[in-house]
C-alpha atoms as a PDB file:
ATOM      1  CA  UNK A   1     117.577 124.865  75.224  1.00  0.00           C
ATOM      2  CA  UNK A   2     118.200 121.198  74.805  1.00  0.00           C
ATOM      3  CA  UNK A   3     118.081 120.507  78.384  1.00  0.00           C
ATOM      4  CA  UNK A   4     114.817 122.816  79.018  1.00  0.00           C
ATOM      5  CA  UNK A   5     112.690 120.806  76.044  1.00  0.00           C
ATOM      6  CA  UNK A   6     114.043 117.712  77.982  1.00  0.00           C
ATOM      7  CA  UNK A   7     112.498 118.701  81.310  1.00  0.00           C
ATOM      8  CA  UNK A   8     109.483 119.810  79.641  1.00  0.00           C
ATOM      9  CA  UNK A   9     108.768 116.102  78.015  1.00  0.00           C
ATOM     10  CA  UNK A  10     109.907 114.629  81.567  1.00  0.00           C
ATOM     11  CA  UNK A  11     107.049 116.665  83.208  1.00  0.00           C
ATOM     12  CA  UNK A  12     104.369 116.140  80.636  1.00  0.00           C
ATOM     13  CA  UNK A  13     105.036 112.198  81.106  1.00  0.00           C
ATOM     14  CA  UNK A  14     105.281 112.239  84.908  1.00  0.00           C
ATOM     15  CA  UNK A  15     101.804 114.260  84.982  1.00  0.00           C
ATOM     16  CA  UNK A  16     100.333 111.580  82.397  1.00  0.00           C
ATOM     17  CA  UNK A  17     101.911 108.520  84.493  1.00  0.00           C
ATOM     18  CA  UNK A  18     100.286 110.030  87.607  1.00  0.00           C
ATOM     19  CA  UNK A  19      97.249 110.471  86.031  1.00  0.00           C
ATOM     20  CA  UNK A  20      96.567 107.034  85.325  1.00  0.00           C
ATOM     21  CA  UNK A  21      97.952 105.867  88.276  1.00  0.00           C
ATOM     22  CA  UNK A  22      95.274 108.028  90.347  1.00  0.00           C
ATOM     23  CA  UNK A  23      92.558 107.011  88.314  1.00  0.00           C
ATOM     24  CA  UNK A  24      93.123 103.223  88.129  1.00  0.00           C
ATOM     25  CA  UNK A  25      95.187 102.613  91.729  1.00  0.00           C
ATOM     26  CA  UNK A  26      96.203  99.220  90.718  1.00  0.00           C
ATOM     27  CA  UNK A  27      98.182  98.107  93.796  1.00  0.00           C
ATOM     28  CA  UNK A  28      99.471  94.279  93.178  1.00  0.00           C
ATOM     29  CA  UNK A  29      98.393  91.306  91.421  1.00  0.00           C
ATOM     30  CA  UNK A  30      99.586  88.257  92.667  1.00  0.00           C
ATOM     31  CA  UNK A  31      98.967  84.867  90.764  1.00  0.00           C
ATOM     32  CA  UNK A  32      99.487  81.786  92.990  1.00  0.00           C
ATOM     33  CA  UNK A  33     101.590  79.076  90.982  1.00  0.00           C
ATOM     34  CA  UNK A  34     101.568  76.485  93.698  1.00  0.00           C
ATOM     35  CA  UNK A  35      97.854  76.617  93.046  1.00  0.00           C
ATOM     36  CA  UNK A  36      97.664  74.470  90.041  1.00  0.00           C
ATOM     37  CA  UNK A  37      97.147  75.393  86.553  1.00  0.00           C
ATOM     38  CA  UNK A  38      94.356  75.297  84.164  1.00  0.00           C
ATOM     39  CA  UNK A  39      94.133  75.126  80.640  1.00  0.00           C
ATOM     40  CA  UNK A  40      92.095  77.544  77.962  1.00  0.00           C
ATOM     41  CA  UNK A  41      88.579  76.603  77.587  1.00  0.00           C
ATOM     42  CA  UNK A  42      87.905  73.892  79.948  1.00  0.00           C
ATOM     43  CA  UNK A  43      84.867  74.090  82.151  1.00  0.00           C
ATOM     44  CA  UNK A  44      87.138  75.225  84.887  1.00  0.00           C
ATOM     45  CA  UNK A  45      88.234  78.376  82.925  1.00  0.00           C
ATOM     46  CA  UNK A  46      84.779  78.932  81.981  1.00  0.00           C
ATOM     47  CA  UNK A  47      83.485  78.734  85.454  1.00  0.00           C
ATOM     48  CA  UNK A  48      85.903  81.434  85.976  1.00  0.00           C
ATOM     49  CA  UNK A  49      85.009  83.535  83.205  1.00  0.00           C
ATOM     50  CA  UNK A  50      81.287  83.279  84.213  1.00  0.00           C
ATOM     51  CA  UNK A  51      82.269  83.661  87.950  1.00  0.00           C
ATOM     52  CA  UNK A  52      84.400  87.241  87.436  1.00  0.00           C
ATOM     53  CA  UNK A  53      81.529  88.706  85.171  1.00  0.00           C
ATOM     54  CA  UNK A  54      78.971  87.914  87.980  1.00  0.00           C
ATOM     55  CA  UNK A  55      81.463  89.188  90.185  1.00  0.00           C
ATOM     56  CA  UNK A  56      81.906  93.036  88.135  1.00  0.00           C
ATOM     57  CA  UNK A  57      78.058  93.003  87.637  1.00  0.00           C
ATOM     58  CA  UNK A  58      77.277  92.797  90.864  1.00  0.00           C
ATOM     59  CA  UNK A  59      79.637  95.593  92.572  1.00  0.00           C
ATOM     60  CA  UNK A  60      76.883  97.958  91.083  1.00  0.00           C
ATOM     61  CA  UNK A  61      74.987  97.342  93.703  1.00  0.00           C
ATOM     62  CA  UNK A  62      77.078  95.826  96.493  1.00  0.00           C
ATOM     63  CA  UNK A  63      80.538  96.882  98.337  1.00  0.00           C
ATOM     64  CA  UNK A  64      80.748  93.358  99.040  1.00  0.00           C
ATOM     65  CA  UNK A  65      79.688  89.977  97.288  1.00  0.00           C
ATOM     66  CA  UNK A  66      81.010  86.273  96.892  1.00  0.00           C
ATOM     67  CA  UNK A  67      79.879  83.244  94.804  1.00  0.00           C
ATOM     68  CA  UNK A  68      81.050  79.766  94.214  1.00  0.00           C
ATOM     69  CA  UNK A  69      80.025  78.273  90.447  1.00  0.00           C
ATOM     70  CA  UNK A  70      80.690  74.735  89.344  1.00  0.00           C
ATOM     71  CA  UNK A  71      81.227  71.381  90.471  1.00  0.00           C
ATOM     72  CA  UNK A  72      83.894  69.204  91.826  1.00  0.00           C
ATOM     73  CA  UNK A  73      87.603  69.936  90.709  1.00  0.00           C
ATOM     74  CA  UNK A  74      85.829  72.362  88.639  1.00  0.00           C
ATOM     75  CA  UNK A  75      84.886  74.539  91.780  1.00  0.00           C
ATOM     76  CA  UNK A  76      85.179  78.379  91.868  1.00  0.00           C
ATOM     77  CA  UNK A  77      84.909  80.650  94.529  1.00  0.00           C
ATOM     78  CA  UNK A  78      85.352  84.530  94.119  1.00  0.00           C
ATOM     79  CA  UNK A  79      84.582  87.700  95.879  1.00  0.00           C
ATOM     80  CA  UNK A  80      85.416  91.143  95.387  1.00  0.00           C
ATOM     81  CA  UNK A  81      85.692  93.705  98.503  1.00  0.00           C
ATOM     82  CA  UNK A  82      85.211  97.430  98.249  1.00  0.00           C
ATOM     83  CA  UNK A  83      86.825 100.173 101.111  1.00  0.00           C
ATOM     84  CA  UNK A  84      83.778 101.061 103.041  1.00  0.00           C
ATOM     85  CA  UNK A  85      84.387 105.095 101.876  1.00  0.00           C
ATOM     86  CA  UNK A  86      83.265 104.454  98.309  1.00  0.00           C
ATOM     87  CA  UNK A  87      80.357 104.892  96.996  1.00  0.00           C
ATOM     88  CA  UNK A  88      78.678 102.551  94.491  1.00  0.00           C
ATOM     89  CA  UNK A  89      79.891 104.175  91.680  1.00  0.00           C
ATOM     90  CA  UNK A  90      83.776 104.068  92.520  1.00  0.00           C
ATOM     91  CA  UNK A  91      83.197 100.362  93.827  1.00  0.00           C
ATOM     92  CA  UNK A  92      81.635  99.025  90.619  1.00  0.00           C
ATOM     93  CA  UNK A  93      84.623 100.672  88.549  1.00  0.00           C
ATOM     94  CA  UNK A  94      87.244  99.435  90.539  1.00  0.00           C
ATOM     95  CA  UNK A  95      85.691  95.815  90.335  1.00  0.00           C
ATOM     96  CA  UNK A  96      85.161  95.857  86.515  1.00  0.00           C
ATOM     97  CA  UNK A  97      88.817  97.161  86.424  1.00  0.00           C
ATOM     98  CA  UNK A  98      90.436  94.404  88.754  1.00  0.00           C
ATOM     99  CA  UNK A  99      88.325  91.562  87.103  1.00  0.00           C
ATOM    100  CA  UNK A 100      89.781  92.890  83.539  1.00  0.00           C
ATOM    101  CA  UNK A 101      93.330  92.743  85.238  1.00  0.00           C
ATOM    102  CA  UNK A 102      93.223  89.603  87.224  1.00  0.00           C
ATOM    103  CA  UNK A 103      91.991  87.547  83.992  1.00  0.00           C
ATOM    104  CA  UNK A 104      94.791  89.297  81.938  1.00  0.00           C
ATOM    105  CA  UNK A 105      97.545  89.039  84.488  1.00  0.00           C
ATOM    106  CA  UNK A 106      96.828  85.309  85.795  1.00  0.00           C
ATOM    107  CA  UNK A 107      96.019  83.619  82.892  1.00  0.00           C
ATOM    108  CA  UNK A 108      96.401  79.972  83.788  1.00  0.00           C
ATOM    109  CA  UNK A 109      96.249  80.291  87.549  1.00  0.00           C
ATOM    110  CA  UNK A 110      94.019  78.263  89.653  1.00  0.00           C
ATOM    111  CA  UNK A 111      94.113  81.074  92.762  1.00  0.00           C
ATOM    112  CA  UNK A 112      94.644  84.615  92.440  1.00  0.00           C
ATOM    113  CA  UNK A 113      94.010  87.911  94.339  1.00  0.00           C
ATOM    114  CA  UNK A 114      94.336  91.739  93.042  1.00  0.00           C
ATOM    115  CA  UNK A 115      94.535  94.531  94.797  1.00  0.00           C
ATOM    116  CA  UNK A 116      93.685  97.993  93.932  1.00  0.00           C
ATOM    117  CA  UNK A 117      93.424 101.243  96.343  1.00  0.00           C
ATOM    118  CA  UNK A 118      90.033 100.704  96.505  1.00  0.00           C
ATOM    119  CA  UNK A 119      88.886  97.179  95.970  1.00  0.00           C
ATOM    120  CA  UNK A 120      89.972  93.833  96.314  1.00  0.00           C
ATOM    121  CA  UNK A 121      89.292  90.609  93.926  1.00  0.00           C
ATOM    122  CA  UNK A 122      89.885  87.366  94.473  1.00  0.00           C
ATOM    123  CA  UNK A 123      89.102  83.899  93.185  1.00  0.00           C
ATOM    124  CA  UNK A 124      90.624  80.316  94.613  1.00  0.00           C
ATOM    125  CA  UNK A 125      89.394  76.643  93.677  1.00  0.00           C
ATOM    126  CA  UNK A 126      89.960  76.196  97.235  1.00  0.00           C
ATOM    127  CA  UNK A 127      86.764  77.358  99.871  1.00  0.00           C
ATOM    128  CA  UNK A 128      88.378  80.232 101.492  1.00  0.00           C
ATOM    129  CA  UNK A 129      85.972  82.780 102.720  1.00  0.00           C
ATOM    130  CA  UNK A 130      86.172  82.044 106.852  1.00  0.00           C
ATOM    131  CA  UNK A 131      89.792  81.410 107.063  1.00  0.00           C
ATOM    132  CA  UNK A 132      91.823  83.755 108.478  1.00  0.00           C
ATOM    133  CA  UNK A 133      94.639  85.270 106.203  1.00  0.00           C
ATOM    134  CA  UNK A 134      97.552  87.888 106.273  1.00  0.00           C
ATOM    135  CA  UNK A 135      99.103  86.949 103.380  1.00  0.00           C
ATOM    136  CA  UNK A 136      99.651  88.306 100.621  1.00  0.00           C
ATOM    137  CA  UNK A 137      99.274  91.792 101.840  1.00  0.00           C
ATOM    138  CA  UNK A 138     100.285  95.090 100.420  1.00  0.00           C
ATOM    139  CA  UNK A 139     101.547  98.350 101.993  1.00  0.00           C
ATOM    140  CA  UNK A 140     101.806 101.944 101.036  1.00  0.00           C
ATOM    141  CA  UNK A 141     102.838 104.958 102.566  1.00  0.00           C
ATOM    142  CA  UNK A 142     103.953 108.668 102.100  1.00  0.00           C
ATOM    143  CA  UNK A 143     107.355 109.706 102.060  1.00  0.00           C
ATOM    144  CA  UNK A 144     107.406 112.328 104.429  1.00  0.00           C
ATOM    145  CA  UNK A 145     107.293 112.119 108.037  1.00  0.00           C
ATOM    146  CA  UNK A 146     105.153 113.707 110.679  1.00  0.00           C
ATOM    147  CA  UNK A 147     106.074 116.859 111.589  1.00  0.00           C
ATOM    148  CA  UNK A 148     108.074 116.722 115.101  1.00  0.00           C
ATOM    149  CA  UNK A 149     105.442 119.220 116.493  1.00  0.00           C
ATOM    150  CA  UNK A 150     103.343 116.095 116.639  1.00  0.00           C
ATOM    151  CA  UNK A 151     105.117 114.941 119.666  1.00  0.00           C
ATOM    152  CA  UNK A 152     104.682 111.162 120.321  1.00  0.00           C
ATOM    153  CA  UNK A 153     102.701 110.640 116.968  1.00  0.00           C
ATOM    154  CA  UNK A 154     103.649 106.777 116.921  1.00  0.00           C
ATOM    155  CA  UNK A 155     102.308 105.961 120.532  1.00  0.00           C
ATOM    156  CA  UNK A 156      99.018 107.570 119.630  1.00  0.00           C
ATOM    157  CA  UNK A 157      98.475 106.225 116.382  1.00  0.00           C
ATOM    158  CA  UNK A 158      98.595 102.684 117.861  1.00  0.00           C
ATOM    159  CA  UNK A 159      96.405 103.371 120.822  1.00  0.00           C
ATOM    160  CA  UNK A 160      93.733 105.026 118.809  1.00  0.00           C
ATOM    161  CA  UNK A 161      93.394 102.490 116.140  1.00  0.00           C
ATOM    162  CA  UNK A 162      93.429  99.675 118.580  1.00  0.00           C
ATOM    163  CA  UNK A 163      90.514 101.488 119.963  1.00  0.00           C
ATOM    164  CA  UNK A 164      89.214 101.642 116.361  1.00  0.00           C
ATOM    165  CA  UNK A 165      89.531  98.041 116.252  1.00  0.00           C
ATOM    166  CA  UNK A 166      87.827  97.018 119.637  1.00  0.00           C
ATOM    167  CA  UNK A 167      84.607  99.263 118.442  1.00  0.00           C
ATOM    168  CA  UNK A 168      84.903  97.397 114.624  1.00  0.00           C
ATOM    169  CA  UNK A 169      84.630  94.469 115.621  1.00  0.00           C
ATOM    170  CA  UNK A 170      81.315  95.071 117.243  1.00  0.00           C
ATOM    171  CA  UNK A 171      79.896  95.984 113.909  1.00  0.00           C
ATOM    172  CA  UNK A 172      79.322  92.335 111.936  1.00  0.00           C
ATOM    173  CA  UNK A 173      75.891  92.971 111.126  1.00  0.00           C
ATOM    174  CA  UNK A 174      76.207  96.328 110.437  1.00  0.00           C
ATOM    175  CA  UNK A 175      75.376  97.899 106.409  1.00  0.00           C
ATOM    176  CA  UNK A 176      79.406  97.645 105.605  1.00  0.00           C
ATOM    177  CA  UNK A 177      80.048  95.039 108.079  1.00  0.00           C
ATOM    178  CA  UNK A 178      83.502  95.573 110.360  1.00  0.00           C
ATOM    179  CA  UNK A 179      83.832  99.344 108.135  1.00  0.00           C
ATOM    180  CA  UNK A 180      84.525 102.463 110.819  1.00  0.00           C
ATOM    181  CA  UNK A 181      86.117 105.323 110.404  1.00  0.00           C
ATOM    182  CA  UNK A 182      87.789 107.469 113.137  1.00  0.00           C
ATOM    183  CA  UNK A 183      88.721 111.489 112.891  1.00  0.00           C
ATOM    184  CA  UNK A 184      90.208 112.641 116.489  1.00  0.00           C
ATOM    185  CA  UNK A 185      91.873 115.748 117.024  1.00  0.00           C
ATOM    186  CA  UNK A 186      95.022 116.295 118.825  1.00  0.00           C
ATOM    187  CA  UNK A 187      96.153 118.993 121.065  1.00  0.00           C
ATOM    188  CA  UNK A 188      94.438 121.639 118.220  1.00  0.00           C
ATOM    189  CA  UNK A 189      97.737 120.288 115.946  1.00  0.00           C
ATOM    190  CA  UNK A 190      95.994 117.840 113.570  1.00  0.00           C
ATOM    191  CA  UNK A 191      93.403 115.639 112.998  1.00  0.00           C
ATOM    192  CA  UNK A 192      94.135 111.663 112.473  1.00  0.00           C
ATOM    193  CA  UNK A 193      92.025 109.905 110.403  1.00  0.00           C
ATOM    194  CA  UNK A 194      91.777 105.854 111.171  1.00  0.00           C
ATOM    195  CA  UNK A 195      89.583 103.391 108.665  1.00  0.00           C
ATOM    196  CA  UNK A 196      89.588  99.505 109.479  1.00  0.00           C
ATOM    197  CA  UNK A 197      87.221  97.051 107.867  1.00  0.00           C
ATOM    198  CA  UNK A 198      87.309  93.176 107.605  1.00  0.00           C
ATOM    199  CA  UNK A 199      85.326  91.164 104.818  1.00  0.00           C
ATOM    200  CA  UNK A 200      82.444  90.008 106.151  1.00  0.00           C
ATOM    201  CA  UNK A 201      82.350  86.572 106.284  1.00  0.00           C
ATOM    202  CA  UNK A 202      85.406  86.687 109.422  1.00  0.00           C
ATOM    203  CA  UNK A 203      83.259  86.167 112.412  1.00  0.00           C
ATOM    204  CA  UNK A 204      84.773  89.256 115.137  1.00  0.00           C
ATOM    205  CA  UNK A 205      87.116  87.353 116.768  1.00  0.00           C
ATOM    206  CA  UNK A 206      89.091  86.379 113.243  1.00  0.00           C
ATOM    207  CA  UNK A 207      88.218  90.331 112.148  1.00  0.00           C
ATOM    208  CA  UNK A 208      90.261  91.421 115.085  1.00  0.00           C
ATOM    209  CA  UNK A 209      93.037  89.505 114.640  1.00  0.00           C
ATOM    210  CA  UNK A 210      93.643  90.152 111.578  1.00  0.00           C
ATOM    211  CA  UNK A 211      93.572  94.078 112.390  1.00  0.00           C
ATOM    212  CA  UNK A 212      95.620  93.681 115.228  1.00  0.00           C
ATOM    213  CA  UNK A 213      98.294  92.043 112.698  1.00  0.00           C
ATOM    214  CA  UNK A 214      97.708  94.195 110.023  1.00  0.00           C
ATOM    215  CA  UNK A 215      97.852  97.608 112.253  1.00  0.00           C
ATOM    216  CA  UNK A 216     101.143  95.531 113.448  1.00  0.00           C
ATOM    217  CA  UNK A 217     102.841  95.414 110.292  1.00  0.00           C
ATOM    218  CA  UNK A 218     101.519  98.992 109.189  1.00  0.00           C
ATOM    219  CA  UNK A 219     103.379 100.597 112.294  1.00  0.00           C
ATOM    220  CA  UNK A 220     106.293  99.150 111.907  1.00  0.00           C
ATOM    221  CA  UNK A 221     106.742 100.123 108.587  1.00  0.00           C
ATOM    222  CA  UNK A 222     105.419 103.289 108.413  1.00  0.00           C
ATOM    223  CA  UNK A 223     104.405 104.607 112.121  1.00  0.00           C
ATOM    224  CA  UNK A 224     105.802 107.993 112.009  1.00  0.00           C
ATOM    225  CA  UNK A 225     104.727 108.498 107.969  1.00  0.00           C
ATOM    226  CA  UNK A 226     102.007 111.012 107.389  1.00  0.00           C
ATOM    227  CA  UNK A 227     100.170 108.529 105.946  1.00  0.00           C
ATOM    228  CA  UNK A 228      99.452 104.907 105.758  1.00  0.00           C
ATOM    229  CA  UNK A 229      97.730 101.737 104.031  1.00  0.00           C
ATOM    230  CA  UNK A 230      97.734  98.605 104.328  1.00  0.00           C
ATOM    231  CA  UNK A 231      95.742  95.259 102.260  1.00  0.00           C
ATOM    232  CA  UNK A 232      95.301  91.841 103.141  1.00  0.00           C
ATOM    233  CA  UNK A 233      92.982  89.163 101.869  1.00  0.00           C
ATOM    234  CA  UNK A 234      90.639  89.604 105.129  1.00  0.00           C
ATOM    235  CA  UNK A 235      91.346  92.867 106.241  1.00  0.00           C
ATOM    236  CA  UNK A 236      92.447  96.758 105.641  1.00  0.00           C
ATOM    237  CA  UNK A 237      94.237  99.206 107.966  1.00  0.00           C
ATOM    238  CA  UNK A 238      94.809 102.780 106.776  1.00  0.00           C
ATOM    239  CA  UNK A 239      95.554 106.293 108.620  1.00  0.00           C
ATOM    240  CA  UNK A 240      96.003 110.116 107.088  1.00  0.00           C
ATOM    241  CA  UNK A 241      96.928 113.407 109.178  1.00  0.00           C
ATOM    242  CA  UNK A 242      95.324 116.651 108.529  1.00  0.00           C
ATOM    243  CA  UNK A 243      97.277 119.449 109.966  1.00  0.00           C
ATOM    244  CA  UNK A 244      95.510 122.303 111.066  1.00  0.00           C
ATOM    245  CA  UNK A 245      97.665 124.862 110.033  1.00  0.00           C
ATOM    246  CA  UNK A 246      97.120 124.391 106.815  1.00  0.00           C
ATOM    247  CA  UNK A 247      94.631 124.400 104.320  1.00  0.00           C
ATOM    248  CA  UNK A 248      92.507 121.620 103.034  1.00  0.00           C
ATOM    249  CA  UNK A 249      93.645 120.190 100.394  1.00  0.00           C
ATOM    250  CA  UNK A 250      92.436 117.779  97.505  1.00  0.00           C
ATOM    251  CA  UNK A 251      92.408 114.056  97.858  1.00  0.00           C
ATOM    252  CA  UNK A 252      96.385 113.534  97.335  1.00  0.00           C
ATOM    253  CA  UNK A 253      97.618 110.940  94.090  1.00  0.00           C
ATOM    254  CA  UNK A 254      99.073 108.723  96.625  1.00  0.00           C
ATOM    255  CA  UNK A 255     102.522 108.611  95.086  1.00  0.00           C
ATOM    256  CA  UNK A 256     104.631 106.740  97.640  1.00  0.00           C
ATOM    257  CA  UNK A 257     106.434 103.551  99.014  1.00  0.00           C
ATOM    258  CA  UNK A 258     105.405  99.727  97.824  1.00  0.00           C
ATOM    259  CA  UNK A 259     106.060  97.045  99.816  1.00  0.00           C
ATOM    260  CA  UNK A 260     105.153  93.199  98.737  1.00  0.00           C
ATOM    261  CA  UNK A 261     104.387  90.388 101.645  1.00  0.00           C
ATOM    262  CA  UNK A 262     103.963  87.742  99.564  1.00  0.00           C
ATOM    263  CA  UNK A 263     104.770  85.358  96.412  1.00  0.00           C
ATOM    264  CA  UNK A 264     104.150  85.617  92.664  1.00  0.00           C
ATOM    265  CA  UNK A 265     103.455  89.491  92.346  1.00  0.00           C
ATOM    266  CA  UNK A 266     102.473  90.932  89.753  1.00  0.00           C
ATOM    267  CA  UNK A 267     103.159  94.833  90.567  1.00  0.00           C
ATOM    268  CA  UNK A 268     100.752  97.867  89.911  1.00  0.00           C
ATOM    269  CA  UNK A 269     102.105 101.036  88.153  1.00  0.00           C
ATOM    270  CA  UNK A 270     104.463 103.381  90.872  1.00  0.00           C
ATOM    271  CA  UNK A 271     105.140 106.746  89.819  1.00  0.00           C
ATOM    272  CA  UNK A 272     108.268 106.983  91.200  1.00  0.00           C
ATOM    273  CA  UNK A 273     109.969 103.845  89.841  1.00  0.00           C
ATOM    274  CA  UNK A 274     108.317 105.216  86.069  1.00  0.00           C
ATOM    275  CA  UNK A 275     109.854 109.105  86.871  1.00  0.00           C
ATOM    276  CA  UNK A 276     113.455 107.121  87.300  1.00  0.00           C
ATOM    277  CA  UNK A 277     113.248 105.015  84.019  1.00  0.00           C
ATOM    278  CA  UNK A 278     112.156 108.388  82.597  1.00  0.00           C
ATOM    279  CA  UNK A 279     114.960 110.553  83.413  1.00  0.00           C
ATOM    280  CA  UNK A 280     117.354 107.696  81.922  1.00  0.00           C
ATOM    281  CA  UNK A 281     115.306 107.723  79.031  1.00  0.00           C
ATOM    282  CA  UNK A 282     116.015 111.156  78.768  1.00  0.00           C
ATOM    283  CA  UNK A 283     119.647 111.048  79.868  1.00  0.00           C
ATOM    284  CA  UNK A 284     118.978 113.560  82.553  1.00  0.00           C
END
């Protein structure tokens, strides 16, 4: 009896935990410390204040935006990046959400970046919007493999979403700039979704790079996974199988495997590193 009411508690906290995690997606924060610090209520901290409101105002109407405010040491620059398959609605709640967390997690921080499943927010003292970077990125994956009916899954993942890439980067001046998305079937087994998108301000030769890397590090981690996603400051990779033999199915929680490429991370909620702390709660 004791060990049923146990399991019932475990569940009703898992569902909760994976709930929230869903709704909010918060991926990784991570505050840069060899950026400088600044102090509470200086002008630079106010610039910032005034520069992340501006910043969760605007994603109501934009999947994209950036803006610099102040002067001289007291420069900010900011942007916030939205996945091209959002609509304006998801964007401008993600961006309230990550400027919220980025303030609360880097409080004294002179550079910071947050990631969240479907936006990205960043703000630097430094100019950084036409540099190309890979770092700090964020990856996440299912646990389960591909099915081995697939047959050489891995070889055609990377050959259609270097394909994906190629036609991308022909799309700068396009409503979501560098944003395409890719369903091909194969062999009447399963469809493979591929999505790539760059921020804007890359010009295409940067944009491809940095999905060439980023598609790089994605299939070596997580080639033969059923799905895969992966952040970085200029650029997104992400895939997802559909097998045909089944069903469609709801928009999945994304419970799965973290990985960090970077330095002073602040870390997102993951359901299964919650469940584990549960269960010793419990002293299952």
């Amino acid at each position: 009896m004791e060990a049923t009411k146990k399991l019932f508690v475990l569940l009703c906290l898992f569902l909760t935990i994976n709930q929230a995690i869903s709704e909010s997606e918060h991926m990784a924060t991570f505050c840069n410390e060899s950026s400088g610090n600044f102090t509470s209520n200086t002008t630079y901290n106010k610039n910032l204040n005034t520069l992340l409101s501006t910043l969760s105002n605007q994603s109501s109407f934009a999947n994209y935006y950036n803006l610099t405010t102040g002067l001289a040491s007291d420069t900010v620059h900011g942007m916030f990046f939205c996945t091209g398959d959002v609509n304006r609605t998801t964007c401008n709640a993600c961006v309230k959400n990550a400027t919220i967390e980025i303030a609360k997690n880097c409080t004294i921080h002179r550079e910071a970046i947050i990631y969240y499943g479907d936006c990205m927010v960043r703000y630097s003292d430094k100019f950084f919007l036409t540099t190309l970077e890979t770092k700090p990125s964020i990856w996440w994956s299912d646990h389960d493999l591909v099915p081995k009916s697939f047959g050489k899954f891995g070889q055609r993942l990377s050959e259609k979403m270097g394909e994906v890439i190629v036609r991308s980067s022909l799309l700068s001046s396009s409503f979501t700039p560098y944003y395409l998305m890719d369903t091909t079937r194969f062999d009447n087994l399963y469809d493979l979704e591929s999505i790539v998108q760059c921020s804007p301000h890359l010009d295409p030769t940067n944009c491809t790079k940095c999905l060439k890397l980023a598609l790089q590090e994605l299939t070596d981690c997580c080639g033969e996974q059923v799905w895969g996603y992966i952040f970085t400051p200029k650029c997104l990779v992400s895939f997802d199988t559909y097998p045909l033999s089944l069903p469609p199915l709801p928009p999945p929680s994304r419970s799965g495997s973290f990985s960090i490429r970077g330095n002073n991370k602040i870390l997102g909620g993951m359901v299964l590193a919650v469940a584990v702390s549960v269960f010793a709660f419990l002293g299952l």
